[in-house]
PDB file of N, CA and C in Angstrom:
ATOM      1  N   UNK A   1       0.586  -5.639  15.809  1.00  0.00           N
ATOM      2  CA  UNK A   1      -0.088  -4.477  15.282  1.00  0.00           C
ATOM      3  C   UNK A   1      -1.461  -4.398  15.931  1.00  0.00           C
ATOM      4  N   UNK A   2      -1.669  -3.255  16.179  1.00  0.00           N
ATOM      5  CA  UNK A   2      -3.130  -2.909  16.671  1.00  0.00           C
ATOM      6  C   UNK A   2      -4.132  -2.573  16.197  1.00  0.00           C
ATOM      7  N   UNK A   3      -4.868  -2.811  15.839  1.00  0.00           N
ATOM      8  CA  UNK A   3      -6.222  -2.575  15.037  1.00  0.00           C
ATOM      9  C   UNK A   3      -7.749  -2.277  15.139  1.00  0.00           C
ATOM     10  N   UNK A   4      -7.916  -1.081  15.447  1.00  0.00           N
ATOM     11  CA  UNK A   4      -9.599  -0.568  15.555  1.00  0.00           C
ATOM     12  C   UNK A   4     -10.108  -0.289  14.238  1.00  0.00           C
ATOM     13  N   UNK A   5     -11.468  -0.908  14.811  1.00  0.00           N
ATOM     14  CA  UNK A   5     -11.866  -0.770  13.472  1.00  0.00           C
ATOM     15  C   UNK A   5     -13.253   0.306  13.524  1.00  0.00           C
ATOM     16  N   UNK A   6     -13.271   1.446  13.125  1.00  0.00           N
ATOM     17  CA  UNK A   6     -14.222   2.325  13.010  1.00  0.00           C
ATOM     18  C   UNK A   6     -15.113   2.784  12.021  1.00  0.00           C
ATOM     19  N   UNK A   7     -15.953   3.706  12.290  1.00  0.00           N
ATOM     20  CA  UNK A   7     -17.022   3.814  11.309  1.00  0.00           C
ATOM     21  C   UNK A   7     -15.992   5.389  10.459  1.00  0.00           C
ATOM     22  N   UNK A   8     -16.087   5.451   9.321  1.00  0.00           N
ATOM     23  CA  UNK A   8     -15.790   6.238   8.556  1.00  0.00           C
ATOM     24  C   UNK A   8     -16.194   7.507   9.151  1.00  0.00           C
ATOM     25  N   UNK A   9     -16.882   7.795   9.503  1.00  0.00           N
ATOM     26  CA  UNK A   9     -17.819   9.324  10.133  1.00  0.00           C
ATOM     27  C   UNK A   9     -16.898   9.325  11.283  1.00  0.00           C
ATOM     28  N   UNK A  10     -16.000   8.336  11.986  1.00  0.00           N
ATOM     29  CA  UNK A  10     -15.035   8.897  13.044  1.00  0.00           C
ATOM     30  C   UNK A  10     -13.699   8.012  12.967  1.00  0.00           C
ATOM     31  N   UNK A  11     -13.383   8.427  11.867  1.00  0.00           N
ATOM     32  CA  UNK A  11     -11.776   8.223  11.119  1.00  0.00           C
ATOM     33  C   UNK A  11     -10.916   9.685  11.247  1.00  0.00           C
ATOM     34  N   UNK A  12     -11.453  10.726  10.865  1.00  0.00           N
ATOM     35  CA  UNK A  12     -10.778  11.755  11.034  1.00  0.00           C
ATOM     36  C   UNK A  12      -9.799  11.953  11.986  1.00  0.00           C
ATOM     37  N   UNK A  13     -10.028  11.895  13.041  1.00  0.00           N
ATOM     38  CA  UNK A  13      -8.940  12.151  14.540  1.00  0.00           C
ATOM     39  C   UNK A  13      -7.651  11.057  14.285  1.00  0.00           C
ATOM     40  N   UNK A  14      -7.942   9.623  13.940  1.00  0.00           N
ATOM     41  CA  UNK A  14      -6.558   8.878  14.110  1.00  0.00           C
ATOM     42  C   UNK A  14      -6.441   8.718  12.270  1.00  0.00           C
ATOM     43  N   UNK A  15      -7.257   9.248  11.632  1.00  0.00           N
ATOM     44  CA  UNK A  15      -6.441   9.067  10.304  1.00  0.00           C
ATOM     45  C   UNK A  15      -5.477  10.305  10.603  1.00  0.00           C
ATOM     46  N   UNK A  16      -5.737  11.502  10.956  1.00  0.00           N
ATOM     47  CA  UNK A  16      -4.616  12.413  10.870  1.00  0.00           C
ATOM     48  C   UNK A  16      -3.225  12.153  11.674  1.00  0.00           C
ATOM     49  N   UNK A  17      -3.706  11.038  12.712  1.00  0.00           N
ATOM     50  CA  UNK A  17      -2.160  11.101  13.299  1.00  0.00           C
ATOM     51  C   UNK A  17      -1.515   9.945  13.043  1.00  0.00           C
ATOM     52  N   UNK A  18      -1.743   9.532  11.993  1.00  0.00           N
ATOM     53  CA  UNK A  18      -1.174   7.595  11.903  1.00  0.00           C
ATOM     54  C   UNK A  18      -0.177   8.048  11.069  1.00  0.00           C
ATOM     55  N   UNK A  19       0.697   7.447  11.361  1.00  0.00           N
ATOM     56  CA  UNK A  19       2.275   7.477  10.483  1.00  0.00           C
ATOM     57  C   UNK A  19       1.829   7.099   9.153  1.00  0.00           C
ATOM     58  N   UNK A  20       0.986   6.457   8.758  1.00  0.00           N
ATOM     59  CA  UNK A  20       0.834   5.822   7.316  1.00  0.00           C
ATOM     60  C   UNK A  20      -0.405   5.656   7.369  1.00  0.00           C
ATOM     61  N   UNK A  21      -1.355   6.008   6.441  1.00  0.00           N
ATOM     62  CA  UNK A  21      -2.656   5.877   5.859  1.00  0.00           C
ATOM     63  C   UNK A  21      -3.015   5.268   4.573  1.00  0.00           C
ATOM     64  N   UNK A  22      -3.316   3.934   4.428  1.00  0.00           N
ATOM     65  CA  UNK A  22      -3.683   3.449   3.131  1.00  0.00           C
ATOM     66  C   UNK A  22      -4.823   4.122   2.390  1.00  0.00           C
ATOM     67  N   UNK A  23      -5.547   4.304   1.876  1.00  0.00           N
ATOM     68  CA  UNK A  23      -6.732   4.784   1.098  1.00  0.00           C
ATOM     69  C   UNK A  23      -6.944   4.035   0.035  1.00  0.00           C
ATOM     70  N   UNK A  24      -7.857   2.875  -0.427  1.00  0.00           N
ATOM     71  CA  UNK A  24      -8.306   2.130  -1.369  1.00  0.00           C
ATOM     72  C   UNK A  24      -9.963   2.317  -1.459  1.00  0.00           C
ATOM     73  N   UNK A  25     -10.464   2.961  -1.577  1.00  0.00           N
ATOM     74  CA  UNK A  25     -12.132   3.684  -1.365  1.00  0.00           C
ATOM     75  C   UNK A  25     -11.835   4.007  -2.538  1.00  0.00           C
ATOM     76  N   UNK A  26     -13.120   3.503  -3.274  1.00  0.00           N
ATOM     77  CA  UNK A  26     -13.539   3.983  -4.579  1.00  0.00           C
ATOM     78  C   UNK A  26     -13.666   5.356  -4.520  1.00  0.00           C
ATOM     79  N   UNK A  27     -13.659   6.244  -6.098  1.00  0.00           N
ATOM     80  CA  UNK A  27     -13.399   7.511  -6.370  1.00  0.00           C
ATOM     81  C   UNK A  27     -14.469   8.144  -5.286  1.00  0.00           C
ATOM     82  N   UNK A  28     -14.076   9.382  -4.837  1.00  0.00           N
ATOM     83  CA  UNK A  28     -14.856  10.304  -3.989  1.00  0.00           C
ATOM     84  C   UNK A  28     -15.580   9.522  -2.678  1.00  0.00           C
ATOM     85  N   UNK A  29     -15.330   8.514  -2.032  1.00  0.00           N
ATOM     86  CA  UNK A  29     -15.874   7.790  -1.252  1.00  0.00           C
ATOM     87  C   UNK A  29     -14.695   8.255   0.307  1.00  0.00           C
ATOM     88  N   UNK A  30     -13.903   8.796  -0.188  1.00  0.00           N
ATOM     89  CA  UNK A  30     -13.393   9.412   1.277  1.00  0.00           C
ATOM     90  C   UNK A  30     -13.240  10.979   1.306  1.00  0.00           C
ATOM     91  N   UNK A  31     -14.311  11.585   0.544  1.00  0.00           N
ATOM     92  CA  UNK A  31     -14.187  12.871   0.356  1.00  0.00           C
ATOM     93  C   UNK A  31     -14.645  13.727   1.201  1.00  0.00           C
ATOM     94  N   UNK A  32     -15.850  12.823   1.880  1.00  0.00           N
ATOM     95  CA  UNK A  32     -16.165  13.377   3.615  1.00  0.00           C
ATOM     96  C   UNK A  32     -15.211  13.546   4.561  1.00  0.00           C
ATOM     97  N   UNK A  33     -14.370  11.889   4.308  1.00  0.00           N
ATOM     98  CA  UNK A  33     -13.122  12.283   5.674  1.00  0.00           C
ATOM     99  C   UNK A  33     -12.148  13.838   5.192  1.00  0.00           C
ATOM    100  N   UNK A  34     -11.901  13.534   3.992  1.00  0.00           N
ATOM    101  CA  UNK A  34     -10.549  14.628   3.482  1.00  0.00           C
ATOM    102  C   UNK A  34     -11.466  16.272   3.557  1.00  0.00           C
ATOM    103  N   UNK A  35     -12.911  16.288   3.632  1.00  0.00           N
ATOM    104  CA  UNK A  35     -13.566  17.417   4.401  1.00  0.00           C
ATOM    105  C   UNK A  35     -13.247  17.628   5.416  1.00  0.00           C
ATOM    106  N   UNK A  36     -13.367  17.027   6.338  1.00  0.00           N
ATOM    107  CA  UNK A  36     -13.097  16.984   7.921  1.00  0.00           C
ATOM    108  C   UNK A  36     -11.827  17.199   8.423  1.00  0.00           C
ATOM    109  N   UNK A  37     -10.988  16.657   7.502  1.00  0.00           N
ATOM    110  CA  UNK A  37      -9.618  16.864   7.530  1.00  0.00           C
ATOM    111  C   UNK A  37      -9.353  18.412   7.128  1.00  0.00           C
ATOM    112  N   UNK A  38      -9.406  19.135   6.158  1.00  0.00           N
ATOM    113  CA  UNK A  38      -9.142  20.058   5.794  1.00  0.00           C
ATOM    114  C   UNK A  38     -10.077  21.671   6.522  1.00  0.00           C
ATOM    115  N   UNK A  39     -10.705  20.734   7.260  1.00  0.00           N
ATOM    116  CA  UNK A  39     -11.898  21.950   7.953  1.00  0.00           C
ATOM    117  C   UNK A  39     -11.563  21.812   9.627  1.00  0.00           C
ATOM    118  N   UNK A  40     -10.522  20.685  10.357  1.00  0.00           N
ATOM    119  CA  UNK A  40      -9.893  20.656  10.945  1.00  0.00           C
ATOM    120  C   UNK A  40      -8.256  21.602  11.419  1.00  0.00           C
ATOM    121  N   UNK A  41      -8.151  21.961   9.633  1.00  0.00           N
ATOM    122  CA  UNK A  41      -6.956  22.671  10.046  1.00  0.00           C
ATOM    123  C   UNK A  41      -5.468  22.069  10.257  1.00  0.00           C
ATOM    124  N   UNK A  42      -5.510  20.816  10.698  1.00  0.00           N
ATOM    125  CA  UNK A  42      -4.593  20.068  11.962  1.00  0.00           C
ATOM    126  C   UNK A  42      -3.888  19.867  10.927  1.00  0.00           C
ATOM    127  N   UNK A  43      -2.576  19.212  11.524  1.00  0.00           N
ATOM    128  CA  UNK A  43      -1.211  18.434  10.656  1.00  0.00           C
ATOM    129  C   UNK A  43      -1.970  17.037  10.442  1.00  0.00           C
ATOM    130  N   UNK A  44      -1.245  16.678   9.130  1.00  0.00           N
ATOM    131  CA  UNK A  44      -1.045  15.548   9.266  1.00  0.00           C
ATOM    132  C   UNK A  44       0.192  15.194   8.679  1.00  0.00           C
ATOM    133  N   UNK A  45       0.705  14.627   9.789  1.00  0.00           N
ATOM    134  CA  UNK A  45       2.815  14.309   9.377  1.00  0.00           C
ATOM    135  C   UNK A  45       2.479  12.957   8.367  1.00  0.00           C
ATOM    136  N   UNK A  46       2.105  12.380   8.479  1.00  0.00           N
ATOM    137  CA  UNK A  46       2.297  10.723   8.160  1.00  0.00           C
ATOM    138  C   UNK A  46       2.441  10.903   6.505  1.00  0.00           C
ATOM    139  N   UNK A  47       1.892   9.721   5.929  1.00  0.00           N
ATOM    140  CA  UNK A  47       1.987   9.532   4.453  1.00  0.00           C
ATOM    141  C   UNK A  47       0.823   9.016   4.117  1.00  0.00           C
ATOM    142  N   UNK A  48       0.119   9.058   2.942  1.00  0.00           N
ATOM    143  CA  UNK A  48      -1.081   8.981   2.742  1.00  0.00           C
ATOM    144  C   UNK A  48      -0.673   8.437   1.502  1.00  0.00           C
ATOM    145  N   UNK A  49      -1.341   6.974   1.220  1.00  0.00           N
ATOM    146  CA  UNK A  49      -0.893   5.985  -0.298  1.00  0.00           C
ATOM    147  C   UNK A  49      -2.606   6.361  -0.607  1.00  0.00           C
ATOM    148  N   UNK A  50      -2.695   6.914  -1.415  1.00  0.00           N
ATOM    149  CA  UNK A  50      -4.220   7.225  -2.079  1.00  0.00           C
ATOM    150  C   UNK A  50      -4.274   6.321  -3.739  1.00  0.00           C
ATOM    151  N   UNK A  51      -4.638   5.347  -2.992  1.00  0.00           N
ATOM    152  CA  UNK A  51      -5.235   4.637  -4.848  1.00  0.00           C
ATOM    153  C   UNK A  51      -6.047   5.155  -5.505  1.00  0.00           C
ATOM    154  N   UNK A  52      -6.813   6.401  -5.246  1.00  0.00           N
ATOM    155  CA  UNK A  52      -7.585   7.058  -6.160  1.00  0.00           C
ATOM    156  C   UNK A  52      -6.514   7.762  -7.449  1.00  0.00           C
ATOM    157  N   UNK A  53      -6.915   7.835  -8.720  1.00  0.00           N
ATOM    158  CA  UNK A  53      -6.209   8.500  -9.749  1.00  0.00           C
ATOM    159  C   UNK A  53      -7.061   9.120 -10.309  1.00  0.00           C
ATOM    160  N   UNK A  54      -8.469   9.283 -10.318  1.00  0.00           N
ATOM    161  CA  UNK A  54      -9.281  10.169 -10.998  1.00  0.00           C
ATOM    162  C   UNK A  54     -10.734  10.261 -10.009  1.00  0.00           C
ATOM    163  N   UNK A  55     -10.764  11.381  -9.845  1.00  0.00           N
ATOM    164  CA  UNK A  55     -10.321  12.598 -10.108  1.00  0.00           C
ATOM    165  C   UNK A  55      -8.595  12.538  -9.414  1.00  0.00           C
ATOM    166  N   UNK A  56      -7.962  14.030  -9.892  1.00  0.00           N
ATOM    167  CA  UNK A  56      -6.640  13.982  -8.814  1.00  0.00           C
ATOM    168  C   UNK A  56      -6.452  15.634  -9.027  1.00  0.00           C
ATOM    169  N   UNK A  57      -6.231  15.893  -7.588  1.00  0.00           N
ATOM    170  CA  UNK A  57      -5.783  15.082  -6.575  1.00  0.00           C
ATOM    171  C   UNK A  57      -7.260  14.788  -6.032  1.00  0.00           C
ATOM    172  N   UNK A  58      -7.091  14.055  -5.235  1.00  0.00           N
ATOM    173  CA  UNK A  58      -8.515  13.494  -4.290  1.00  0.00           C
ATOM    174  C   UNK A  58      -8.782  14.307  -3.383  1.00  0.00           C
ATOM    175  N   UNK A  59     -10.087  14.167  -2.974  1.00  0.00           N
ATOM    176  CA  UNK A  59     -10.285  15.465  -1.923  1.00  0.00           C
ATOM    177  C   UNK A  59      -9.321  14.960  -0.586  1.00  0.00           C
ATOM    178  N   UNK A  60      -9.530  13.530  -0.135  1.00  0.00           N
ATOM    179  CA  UNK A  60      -8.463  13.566   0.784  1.00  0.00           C
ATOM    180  C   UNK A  60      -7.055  13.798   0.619  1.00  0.00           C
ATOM    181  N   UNK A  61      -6.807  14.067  -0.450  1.00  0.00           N
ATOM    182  CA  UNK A  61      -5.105  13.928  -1.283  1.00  0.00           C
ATOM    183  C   UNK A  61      -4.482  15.537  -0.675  1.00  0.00           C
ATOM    184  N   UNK A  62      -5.840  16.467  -1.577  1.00  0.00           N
ATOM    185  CA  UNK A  62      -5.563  17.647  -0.915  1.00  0.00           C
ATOM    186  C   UNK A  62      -5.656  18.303   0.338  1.00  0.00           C
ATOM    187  N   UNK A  63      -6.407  17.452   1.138  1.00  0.00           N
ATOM    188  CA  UNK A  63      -5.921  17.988   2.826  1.00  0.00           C
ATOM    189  C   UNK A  63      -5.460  17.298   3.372  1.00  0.00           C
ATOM    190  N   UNK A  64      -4.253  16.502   3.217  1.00  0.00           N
ATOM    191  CA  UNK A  64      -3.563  15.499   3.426  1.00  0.00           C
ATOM    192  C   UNK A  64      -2.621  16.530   3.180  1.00  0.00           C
ATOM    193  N   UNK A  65      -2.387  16.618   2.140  1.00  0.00           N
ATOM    194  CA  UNK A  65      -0.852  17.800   1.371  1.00  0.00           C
ATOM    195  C   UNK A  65      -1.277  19.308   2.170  1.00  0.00           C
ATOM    196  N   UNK A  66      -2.070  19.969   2.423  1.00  0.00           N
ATOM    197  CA  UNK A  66      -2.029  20.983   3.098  1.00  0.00           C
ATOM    198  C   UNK A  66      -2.189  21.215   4.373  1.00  0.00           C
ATOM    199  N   UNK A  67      -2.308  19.530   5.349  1.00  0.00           N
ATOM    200  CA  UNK A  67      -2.037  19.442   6.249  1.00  0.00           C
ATOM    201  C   UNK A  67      -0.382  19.135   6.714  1.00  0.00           C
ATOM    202  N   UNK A  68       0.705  19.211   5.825  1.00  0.00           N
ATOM    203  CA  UNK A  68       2.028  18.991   5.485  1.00  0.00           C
ATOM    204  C   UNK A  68       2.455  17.363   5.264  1.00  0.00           C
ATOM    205  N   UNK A  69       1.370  16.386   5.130  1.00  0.00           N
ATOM    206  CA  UNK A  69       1.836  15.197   4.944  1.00  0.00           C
ATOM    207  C   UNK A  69       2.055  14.521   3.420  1.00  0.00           C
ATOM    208  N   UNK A  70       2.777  13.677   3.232  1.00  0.00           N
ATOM    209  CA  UNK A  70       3.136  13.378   2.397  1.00  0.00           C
ATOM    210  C   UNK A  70       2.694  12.665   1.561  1.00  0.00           C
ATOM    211  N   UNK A  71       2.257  12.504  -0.055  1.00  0.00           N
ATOM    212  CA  UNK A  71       1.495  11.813  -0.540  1.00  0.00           C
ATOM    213  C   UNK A  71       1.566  10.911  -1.832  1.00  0.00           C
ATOM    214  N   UNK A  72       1.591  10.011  -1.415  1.00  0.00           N
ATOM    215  CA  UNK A  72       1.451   9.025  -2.936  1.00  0.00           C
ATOM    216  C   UNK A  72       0.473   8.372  -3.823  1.00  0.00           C
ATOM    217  N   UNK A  73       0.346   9.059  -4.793  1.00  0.00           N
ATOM    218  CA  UNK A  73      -0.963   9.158  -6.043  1.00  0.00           C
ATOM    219  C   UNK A  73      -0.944   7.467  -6.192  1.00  0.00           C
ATOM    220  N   UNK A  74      -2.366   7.541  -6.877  1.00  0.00           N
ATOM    221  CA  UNK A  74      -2.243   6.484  -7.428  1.00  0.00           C
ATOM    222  C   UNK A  74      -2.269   5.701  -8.400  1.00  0.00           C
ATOM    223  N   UNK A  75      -1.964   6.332  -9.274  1.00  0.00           N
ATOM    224  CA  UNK A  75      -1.240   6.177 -10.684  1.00  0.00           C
ATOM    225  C   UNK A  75       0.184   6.032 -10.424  1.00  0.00           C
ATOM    226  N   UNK A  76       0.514   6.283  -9.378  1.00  0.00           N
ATOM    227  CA  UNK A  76       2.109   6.037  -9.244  1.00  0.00           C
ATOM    228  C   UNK A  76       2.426   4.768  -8.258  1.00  0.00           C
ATOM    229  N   UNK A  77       1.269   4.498  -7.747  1.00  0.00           N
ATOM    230  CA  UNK A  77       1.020   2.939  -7.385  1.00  0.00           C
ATOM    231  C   UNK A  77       1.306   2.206  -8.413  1.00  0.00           C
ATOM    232  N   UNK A  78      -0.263   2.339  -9.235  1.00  0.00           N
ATOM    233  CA  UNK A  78       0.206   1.159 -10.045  1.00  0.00           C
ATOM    234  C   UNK A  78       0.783   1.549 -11.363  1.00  0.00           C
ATOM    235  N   UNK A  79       2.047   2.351 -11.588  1.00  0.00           N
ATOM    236  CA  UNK A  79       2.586   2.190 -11.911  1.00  0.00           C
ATOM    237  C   UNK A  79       4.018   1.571 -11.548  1.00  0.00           C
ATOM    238  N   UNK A  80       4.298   1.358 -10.313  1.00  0.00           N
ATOM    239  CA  UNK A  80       4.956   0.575  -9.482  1.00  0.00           C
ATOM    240  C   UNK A  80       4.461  -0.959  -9.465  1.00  0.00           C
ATOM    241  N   UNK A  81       3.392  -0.818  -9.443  1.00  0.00           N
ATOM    242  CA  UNK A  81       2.398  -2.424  -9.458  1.00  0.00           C
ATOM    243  C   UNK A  81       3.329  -2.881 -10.970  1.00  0.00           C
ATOM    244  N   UNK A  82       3.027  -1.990 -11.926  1.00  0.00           N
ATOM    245  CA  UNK A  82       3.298  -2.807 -13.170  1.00  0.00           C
ATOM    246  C   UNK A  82       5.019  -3.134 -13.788  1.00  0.00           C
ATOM    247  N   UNK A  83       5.396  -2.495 -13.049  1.00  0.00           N
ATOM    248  CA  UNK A  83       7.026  -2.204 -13.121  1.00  0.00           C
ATOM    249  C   UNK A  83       6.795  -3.785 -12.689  1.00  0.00           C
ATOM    250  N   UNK A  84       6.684  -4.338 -11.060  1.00  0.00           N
ATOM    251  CA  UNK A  84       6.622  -5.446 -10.481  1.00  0.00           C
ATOM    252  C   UNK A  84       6.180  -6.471 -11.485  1.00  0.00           C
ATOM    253  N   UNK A  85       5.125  -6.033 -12.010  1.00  0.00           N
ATOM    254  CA  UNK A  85       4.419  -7.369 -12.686  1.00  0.00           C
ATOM    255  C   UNK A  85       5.533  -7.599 -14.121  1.00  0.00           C
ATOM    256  N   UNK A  86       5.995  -6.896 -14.865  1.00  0.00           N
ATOM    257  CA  UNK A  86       6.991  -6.825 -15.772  1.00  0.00           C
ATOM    258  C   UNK A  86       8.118  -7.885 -15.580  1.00  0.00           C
ATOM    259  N   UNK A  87       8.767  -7.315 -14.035  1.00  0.00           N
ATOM    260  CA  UNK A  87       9.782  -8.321 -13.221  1.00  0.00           C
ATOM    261  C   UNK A  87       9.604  -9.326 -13.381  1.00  0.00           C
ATOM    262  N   UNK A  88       8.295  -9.647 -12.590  1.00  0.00           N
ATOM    263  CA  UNK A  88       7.822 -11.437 -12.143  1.00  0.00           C
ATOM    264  C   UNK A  88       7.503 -12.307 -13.831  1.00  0.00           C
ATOM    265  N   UNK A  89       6.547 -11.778 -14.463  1.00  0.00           N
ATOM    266  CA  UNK A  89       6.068 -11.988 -15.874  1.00  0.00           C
ATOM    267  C   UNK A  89       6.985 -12.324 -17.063  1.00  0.00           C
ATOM    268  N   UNK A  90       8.381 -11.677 -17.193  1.00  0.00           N
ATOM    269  CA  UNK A  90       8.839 -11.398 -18.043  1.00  0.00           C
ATOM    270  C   UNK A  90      10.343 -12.692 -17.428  1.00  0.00           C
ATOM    271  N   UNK A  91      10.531 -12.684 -16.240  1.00  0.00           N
ATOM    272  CA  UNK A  91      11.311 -13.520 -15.637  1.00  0.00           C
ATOM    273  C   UNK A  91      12.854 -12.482 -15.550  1.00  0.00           C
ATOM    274  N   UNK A  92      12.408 -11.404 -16.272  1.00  0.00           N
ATOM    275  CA  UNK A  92      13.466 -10.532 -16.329  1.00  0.00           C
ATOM    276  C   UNK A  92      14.516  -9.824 -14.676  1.00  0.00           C
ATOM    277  N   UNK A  93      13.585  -9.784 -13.966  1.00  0.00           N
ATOM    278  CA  UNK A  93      14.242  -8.988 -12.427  1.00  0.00           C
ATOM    279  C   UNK A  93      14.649  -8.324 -12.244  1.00  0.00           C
ATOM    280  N   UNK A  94      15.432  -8.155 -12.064  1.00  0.00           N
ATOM    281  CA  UNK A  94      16.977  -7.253 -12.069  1.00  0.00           C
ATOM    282  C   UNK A  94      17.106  -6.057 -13.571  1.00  0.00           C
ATOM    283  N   UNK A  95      16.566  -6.586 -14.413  1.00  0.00           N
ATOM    284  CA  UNK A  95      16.978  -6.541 -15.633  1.00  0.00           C
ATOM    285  C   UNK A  95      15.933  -5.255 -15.972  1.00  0.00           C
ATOM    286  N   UNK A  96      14.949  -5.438 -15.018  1.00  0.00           N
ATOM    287  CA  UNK A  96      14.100  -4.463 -15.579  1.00  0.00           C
ATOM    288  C   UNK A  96      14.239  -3.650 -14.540  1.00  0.00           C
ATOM    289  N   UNK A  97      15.006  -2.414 -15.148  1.00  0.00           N
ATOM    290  CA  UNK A  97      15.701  -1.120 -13.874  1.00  0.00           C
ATOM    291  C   UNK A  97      15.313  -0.119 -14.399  1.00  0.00           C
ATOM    292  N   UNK A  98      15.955   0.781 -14.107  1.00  0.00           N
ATOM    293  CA  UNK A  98      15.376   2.284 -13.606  1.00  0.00           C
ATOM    294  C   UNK A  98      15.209   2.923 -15.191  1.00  0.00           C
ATOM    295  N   UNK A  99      15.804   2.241 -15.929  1.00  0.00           N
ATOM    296  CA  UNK A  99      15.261   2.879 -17.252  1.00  0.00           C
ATOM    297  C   UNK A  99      14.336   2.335 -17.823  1.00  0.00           C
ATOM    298  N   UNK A 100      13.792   1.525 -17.287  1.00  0.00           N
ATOM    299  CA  UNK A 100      11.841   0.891 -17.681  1.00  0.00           C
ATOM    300  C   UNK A 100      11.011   1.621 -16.676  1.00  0.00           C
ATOM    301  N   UNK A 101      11.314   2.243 -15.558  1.00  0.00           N
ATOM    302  CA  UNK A 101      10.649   3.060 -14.648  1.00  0.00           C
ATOM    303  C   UNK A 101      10.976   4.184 -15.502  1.00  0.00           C
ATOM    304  N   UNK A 102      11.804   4.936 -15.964  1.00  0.00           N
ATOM    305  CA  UNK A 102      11.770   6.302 -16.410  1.00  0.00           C
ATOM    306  C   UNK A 102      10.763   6.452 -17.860  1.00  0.00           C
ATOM    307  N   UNK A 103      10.913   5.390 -18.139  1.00  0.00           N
ATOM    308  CA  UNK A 103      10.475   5.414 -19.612  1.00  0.00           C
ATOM    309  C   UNK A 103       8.557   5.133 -19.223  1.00  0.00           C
ATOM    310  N   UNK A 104       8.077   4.364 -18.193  1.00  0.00           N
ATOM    311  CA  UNK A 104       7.305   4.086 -17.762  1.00  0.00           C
ATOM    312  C   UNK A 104       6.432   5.409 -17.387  1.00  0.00           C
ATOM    313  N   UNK A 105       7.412   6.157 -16.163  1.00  0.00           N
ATOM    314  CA  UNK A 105       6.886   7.617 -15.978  1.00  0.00           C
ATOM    315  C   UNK A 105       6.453   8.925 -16.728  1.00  0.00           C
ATOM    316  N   UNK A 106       7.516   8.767 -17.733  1.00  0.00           N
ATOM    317  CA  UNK A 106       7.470   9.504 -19.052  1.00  0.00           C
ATOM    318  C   UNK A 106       6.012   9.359 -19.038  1.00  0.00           C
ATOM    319  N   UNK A 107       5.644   7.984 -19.485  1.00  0.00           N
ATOM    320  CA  UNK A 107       4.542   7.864 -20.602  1.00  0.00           C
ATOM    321  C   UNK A 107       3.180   8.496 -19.884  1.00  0.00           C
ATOM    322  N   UNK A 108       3.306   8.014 -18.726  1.00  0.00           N
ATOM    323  CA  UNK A 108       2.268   8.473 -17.956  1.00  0.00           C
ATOM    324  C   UNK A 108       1.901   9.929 -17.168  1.00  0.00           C
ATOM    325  N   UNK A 109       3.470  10.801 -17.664  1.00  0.00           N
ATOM    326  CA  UNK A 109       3.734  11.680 -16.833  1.00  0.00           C
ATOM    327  C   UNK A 109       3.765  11.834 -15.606  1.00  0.00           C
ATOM    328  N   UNK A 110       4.213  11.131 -15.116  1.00  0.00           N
ATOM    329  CA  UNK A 110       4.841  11.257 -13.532  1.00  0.00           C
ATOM    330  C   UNK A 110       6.335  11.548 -13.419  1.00  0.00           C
ATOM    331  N   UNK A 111       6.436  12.639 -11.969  1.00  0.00           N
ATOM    332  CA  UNK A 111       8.113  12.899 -11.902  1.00  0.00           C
ATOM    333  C   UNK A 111       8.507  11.887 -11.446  1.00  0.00           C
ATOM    334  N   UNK A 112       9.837  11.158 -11.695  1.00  0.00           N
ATOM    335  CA  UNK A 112      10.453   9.958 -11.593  1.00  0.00           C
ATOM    336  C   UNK A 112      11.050  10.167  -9.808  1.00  0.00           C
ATOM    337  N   UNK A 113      10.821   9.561  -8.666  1.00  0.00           N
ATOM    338  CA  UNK A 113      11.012   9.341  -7.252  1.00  0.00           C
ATOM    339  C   UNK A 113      12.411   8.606  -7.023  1.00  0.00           C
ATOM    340  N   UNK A 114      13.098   9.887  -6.400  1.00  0.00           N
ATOM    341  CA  UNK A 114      14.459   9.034  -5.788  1.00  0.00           C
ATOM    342  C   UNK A 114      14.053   8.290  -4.350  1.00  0.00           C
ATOM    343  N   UNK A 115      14.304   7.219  -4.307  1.00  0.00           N
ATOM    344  CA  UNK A 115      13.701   6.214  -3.025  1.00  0.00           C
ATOM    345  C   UNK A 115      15.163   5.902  -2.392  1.00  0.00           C
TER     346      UNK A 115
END
């Protein structure tokens, strides 16, 4: 894997074309890039995992999605995080399936993801 490492003020150009974009920046702390992004215009194909959950969507969330790329909130992280931790914790595994995720989503209101 290849790895540059840049200053935030010139992320814009290869965050829009990277197949996959993590985002773990505290609330509103990438709201400059998702400016730049959305005042750019450009695609972005890839997928964008945004751990921000509040505000939502994030400013990068929304020019991420209206650049046509695809996006995963992050409340639906860790609600995936906790599904996992349930598994490992509980010794359960297997056991804890798609109807502890539905019931999970419910609570939190999220639409339930066919993967």
């Amino acid at each position: 894997m290849d790895l540059a490492v840049r200053q935030l003020s010139e992320a814009a150009g290869p965050t829009a074309t990277a197949d996959v974009v993590i985002s773990t920046l505290p609330p509103r702390a990438a709201d400059g890039l998702g400016g730049e992004l959305a005042a750019s215009g450009g695609r972005t194909p890839g997928v964008l995992l945004d751990a921000a959950y509040d505000p939502w969507p994030s400013v990068i969330a929304a020019a991420w999605q209206a650049g046509g790329g695809s996006v995963v909130p992050g409340l639906e992280m860790l609600l995936y995080q906790a599904v996992e931790q349930v598994r490992l914790f509980s010794r359960l595994g297997d056991e804890v399936d798609a109807s502890v995720i539905d019931v999970m989503c419910d609570a939190v209101g999220l639409p339930r993801r066919a993967f």
